[in-house]
Protein backbone atom coordinates (compact mmCIF):
# COMPACT_ATOMS: atom_id res chain seq x y z
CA UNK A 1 31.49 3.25 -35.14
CA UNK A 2 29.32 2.80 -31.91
CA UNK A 3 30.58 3.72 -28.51
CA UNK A 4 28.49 0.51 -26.87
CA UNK A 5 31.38 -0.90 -26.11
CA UNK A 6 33.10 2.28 -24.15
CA UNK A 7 31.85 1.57 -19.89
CA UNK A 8 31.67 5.58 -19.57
CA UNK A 9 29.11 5.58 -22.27
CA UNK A 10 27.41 2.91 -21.02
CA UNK A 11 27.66 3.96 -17.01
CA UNK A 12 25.62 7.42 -18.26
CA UNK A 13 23.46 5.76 -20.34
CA UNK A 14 22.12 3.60 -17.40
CA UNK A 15 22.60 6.42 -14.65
CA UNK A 16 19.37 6.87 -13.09
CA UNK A 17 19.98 10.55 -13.09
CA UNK A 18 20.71 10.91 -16.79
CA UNK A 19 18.39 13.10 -18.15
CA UNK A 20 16.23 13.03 -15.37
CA UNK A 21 13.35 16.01 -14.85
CA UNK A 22 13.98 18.45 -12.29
CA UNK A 23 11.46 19.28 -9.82
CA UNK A 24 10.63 22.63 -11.55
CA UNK A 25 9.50 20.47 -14.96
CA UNK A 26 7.69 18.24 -12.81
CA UNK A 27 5.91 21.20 -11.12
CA UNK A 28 5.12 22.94 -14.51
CA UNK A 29 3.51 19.07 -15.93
CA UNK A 30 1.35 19.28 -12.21
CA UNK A 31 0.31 22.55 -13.58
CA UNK A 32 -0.61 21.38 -17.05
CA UNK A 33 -1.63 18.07 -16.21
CA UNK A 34 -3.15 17.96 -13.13
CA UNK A 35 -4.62 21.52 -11.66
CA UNK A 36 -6.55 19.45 -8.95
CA UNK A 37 -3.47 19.07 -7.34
CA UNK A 38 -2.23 22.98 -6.98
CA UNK A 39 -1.88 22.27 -3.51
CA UNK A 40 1.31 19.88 -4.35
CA UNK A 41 5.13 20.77 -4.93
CA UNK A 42 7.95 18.56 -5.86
CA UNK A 43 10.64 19.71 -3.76
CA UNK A 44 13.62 16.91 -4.46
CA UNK A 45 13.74 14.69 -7.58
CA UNK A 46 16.26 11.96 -9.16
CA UNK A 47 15.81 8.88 -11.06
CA UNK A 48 15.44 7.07 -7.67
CA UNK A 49 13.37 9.20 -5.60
CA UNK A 50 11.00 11.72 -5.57
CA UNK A 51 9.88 14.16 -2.32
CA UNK A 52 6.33 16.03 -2.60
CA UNK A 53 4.92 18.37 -0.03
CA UNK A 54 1.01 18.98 -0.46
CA UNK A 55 -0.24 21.81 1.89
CA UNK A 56 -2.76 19.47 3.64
CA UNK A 57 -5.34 22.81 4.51
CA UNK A 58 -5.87 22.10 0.83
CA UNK A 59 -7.19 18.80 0.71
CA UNK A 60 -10.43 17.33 0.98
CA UNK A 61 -11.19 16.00 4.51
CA UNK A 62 -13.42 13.59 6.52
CA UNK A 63 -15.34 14.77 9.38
CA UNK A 64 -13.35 14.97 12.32
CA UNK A 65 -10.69 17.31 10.03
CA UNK A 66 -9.07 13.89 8.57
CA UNK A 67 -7.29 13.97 4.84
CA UNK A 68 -9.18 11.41 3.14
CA UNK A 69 -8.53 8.30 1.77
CA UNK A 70 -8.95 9.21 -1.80
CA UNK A 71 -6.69 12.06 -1.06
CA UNK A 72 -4.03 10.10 0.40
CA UNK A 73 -4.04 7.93 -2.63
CA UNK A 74 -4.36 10.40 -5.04
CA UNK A 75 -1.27 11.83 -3.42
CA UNK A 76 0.85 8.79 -3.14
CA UNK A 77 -0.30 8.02 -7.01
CA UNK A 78 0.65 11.74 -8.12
CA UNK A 79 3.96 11.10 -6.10
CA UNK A 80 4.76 7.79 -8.54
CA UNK A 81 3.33 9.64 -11.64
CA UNK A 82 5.94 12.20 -11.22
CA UNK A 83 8.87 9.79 -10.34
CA UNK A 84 8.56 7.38 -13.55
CA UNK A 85 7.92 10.74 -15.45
CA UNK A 86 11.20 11.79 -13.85
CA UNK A 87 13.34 8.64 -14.17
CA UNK A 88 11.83 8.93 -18.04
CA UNK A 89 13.30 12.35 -18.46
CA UNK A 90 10.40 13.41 -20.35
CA UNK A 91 6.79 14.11 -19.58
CA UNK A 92 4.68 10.94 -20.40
CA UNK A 93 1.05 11.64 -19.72
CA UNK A 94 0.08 8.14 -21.04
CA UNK A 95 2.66 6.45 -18.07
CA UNK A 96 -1.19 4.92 -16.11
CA UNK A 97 -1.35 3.10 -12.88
CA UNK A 98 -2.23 -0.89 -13.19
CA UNK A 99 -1.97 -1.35 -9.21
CA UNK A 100 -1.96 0.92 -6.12
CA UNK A 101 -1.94 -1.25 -2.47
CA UNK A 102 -2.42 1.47 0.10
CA UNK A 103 -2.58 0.97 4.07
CA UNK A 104 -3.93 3.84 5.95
CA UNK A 105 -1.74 3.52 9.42
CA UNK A 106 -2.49 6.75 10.48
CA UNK A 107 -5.04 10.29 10.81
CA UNK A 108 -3.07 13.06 8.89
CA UNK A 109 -4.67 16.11 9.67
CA UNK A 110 -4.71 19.18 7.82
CA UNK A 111 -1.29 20.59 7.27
CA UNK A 112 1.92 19.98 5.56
CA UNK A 113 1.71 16.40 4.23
CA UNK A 114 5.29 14.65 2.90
CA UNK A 115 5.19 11.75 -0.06
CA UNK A 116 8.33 9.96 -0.32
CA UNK A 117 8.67 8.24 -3.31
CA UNK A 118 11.24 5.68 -4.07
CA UNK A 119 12.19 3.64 -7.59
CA UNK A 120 11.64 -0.09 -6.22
CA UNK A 121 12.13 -1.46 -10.08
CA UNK A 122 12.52 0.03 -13.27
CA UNK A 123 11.33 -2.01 -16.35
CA UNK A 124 10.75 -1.96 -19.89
CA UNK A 125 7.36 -1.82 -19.45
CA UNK A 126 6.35 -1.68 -15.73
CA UNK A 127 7.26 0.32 -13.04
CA UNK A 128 6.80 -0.27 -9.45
CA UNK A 129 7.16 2.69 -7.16
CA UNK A 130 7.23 2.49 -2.93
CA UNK A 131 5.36 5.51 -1.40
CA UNK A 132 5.51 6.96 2.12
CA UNK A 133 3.25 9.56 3.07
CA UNK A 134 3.84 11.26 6.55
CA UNK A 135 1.65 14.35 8.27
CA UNK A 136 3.35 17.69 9.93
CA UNK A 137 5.25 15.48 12.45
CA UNK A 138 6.77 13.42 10.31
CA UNK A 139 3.90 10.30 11.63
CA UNK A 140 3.89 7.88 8.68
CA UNK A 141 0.26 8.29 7.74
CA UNK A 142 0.28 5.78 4.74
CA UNK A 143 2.40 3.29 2.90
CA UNK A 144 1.92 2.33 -0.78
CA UNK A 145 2.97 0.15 -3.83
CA UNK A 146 2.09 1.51 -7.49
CA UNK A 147 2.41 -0.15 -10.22
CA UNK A 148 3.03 1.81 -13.63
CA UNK A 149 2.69 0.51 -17.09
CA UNK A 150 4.91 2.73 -19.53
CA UNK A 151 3.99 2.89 -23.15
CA UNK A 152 6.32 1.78 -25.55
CA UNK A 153 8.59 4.58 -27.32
CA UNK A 154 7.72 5.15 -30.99
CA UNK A 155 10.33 6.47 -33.10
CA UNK A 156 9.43 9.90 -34.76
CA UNK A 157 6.45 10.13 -32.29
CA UNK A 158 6.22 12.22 -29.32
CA UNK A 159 5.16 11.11 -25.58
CA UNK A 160 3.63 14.88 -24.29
């Protein structure tokens, strides 16, 4: 007897925040994963959004004391990583980008930088993630799509 046919069952089994990883086991994957980015903190997490703080004093800059470019991808990207890997409820270090559109509006400087992260669609196999990234005074510094392929479960295998 299968309980597909009971809504409640079904309702939690499609609840974004079923089984969703909370910021502290998307901090401790940073830590394994990705060291480059100690500088980075997942402070609020669901299946639909994600908030990051990144202590910009951290970060490589440009001269004129800019965050760079690659930095302000790198931290939009991090910020989808950990999103799908949230909405996933496990870590999946194989989850890879296939797209990231980034427009650089502003100059963050070197302080707290904010990446808002928000679930735009969740497939099958593709994931597309809206990114915000704003400096100290909340300025929106950039604005970005990302695109994640996720790799197919295999039963009996594990993903991390």
């Amino acid at each position: 007897m299968t309980n597909a046919g009971n809504p409640t069952t079904r309702a939690q089994a499609s609840s974004p925040d079923a089984g969703t990883l909370s910021p502290d086991e998307l901090n401790a994957l940073v830590q394994r994963q990705f060291p480059d980015y100690a500088a980075c903190r997942v402070t609020d997490a669901s299946g639909t959004h994600l908030l990051m703080e990144a202590d910009g004093a951290r970060l490589r800059t440009r001269p004129g004391g800019t965050i760079s470019g690659p930095e302000q991808a790198g931290l939009v990207d991090l910020a989808a990583f950990l999103l799908v890997n949230a909405r996933l409820g496990r870590p999946t270090p194989m989850a890879l980008t296939t797209s990231l559109q980034i427009s650089y509006l502003n100059r963050p400087r070197p302080g707290l930088l904010r990446t808002h992260a928000r679930m735009a669609k969740f497939g099958r196999r593709l994931c597309v993630v809206l990114a915000e990234l704003r400096d100290e005074a909340g300025d929106l510094a950039a604005s970005a799509t990302v695109t994640y392929s996720v790799p197919p479960t295999v039963a009996g295998q594990g993903t991390g």
